[in-house]
N, C-alpha and C. Protein backbone atom coordinates (compact mmCIF):
# COMPACT_ATOMS: atom_id res chain seq x y z
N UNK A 1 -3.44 -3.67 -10.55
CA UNK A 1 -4.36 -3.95 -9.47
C UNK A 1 -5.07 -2.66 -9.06
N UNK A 2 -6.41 -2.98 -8.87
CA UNK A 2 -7.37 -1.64 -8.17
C UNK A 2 -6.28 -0.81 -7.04
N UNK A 3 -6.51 0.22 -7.01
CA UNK A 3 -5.83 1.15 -5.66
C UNK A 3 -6.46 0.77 -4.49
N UNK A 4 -7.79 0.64 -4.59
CA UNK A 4 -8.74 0.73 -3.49
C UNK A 4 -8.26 -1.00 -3.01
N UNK A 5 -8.14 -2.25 -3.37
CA UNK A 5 -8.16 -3.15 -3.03
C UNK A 5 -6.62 -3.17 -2.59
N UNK A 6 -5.71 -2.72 -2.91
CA UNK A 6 -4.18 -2.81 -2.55
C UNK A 6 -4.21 -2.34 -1.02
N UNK A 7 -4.99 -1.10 -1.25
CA UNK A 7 -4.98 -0.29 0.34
C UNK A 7 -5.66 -1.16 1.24
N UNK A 8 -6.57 -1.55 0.93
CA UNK A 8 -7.63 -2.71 1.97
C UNK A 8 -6.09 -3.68 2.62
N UNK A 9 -5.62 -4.34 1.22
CA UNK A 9 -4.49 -5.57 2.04
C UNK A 9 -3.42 -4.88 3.04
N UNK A 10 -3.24 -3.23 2.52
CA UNK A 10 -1.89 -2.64 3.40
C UNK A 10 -2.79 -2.19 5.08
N UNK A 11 -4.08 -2.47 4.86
CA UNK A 11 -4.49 -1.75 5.93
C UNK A 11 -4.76 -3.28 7.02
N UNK A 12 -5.04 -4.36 6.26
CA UNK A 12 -4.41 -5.65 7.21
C UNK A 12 -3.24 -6.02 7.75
N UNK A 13 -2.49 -4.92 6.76
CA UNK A 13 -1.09 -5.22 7.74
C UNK A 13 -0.67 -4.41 8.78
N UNK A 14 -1.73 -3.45 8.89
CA UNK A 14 -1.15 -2.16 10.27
C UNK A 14 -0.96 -0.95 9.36
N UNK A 15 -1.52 -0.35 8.45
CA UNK A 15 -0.98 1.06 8.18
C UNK A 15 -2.50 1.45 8.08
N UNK A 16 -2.36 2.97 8.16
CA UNK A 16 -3.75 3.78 7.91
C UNK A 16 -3.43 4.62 7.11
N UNK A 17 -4.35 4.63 6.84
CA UNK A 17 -4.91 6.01 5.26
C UNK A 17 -4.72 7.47 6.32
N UNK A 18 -4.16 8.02 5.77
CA UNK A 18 -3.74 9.86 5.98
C UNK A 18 -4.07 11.16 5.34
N UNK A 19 -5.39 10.68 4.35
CA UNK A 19 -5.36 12.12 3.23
C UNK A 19 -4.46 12.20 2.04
N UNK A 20 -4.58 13.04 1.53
CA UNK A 20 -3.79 13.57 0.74
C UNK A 20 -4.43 13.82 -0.27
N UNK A 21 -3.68 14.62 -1.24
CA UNK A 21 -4.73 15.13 -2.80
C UNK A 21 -4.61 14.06 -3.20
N UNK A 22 -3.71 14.13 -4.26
CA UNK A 22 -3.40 13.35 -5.44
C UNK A 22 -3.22 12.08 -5.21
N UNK A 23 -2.41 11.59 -4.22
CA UNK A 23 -1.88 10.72 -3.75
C UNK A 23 -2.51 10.38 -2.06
N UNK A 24 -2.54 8.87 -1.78
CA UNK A 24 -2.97 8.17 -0.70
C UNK A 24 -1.65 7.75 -0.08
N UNK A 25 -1.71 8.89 1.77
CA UNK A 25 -0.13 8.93 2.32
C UNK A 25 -1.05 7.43 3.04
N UNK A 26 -0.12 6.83 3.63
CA UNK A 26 -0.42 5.82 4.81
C UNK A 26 0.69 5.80 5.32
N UNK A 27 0.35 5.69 6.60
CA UNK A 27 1.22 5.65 7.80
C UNK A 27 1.17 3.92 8.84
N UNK A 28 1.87 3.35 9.22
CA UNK A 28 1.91 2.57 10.07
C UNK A 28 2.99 3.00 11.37
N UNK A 29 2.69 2.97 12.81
CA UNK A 29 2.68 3.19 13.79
C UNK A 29 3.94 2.06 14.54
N UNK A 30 4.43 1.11 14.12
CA UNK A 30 5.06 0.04 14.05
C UNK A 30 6.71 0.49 13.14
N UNK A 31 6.30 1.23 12.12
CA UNK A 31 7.46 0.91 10.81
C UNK A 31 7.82 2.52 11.20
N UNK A 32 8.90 2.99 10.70
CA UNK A 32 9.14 4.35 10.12
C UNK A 32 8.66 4.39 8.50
N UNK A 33 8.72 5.75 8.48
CA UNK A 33 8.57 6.08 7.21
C UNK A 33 6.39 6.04 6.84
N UNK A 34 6.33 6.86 5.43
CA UNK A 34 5.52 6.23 4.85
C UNK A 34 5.28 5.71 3.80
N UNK A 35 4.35 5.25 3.16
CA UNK A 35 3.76 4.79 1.87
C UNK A 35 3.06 6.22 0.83
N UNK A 36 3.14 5.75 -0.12
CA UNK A 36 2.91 6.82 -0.89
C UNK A 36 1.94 6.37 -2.28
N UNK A 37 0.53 6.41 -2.63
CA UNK A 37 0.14 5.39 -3.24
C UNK A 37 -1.02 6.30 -4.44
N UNK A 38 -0.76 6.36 -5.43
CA UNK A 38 -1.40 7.73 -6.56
C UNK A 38 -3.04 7.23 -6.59
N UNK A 39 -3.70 7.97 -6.60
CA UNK A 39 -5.43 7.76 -6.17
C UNK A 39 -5.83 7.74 -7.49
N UNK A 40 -6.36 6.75 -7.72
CA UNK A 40 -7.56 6.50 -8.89
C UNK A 40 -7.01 5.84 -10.04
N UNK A 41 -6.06 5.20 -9.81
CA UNK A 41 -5.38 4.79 -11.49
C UNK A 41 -4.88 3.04 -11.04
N UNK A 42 -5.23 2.03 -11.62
CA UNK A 42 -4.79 0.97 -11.22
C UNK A 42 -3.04 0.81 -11.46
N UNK A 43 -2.98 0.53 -10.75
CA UNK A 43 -1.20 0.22 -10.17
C UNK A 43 -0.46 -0.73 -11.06
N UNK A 44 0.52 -0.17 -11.50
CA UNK A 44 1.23 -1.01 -12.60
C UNK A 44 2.35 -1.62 -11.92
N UNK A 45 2.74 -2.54 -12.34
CA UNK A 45 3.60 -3.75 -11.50
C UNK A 45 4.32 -3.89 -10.71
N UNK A 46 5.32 -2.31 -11.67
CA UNK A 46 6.56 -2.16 -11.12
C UNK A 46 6.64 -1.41 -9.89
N UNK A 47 5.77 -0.45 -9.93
CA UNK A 47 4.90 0.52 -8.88
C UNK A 47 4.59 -0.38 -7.68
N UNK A 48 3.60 -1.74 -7.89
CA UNK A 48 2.94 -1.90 -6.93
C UNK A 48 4.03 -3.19 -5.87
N UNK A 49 5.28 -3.15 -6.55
CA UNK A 49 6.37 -4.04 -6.57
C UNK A 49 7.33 -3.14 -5.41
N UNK A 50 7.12 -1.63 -5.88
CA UNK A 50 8.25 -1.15 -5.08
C UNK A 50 7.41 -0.40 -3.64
N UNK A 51 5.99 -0.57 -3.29
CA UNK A 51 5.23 -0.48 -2.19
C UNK A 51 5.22 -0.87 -1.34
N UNK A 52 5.04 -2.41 -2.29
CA UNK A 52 5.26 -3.85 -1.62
C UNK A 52 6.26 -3.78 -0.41
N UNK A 53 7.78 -3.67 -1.36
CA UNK A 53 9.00 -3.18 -0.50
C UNK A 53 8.87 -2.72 0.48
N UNK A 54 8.59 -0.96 0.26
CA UNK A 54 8.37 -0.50 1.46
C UNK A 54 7.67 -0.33 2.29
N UNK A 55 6.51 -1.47 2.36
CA UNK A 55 6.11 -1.65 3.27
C UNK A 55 6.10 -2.63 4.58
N UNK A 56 7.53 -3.37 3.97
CA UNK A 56 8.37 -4.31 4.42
C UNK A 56 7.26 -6.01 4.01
N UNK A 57 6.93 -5.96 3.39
CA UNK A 57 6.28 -7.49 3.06
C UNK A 57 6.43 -8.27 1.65
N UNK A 58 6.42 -9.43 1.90
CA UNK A 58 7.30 -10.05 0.59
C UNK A 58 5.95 -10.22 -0.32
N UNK A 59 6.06 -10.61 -1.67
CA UNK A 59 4.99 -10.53 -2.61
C UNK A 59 3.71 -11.64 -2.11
N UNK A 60 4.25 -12.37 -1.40
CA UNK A 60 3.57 -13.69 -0.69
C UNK A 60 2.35 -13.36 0.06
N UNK A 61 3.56 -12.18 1.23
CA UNK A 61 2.47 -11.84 2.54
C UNK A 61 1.66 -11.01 2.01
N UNK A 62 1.91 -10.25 1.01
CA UNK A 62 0.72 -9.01 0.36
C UNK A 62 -0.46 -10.13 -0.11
N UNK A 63 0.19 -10.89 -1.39
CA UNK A 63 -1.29 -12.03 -1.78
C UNK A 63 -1.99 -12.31 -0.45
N UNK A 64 -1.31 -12.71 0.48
CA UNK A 64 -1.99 -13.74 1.14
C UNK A 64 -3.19 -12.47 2.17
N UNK A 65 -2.70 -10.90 2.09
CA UNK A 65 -3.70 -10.01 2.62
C UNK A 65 -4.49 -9.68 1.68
N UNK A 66 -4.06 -9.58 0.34
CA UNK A 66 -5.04 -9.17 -0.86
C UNK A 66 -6.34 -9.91 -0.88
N UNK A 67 -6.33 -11.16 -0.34
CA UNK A 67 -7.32 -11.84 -0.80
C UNK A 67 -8.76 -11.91 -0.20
């Protein structure tokens, strides 16, 4: 999946974009912790599987923001 379209659905769920070089930090204000998401390379499964996780949402609620 595009990077740029993954971040759009994480940013419907409450997190914001933070900078970073290489990598896209996001933060949500609600959760501890952050997200950690590599800039410019489409996201391979397993990757976009273990985001998912921590960003506490099941593969469902991500589709249902992806779209």
């Amino acid at each position: 999946m595009p990077t740029k379209r993954v971040i759009r659905a994480l940013k419907r769920a409450g997190w914001e974009v933070r900078g970073g070089s290489k990598h896209h930090k996001l933060l949500n204000p609600a959760k501890p912790g952050a997200l950690t998401i590599p800039r410019g390379t489409p996201l391979k499964q397993g990757t976009l599987r273990a985001i998912i996780k921590q960003a506490g949402l099941s593969v469902d609620e991500f589709l249902e923001l992806y779209k």
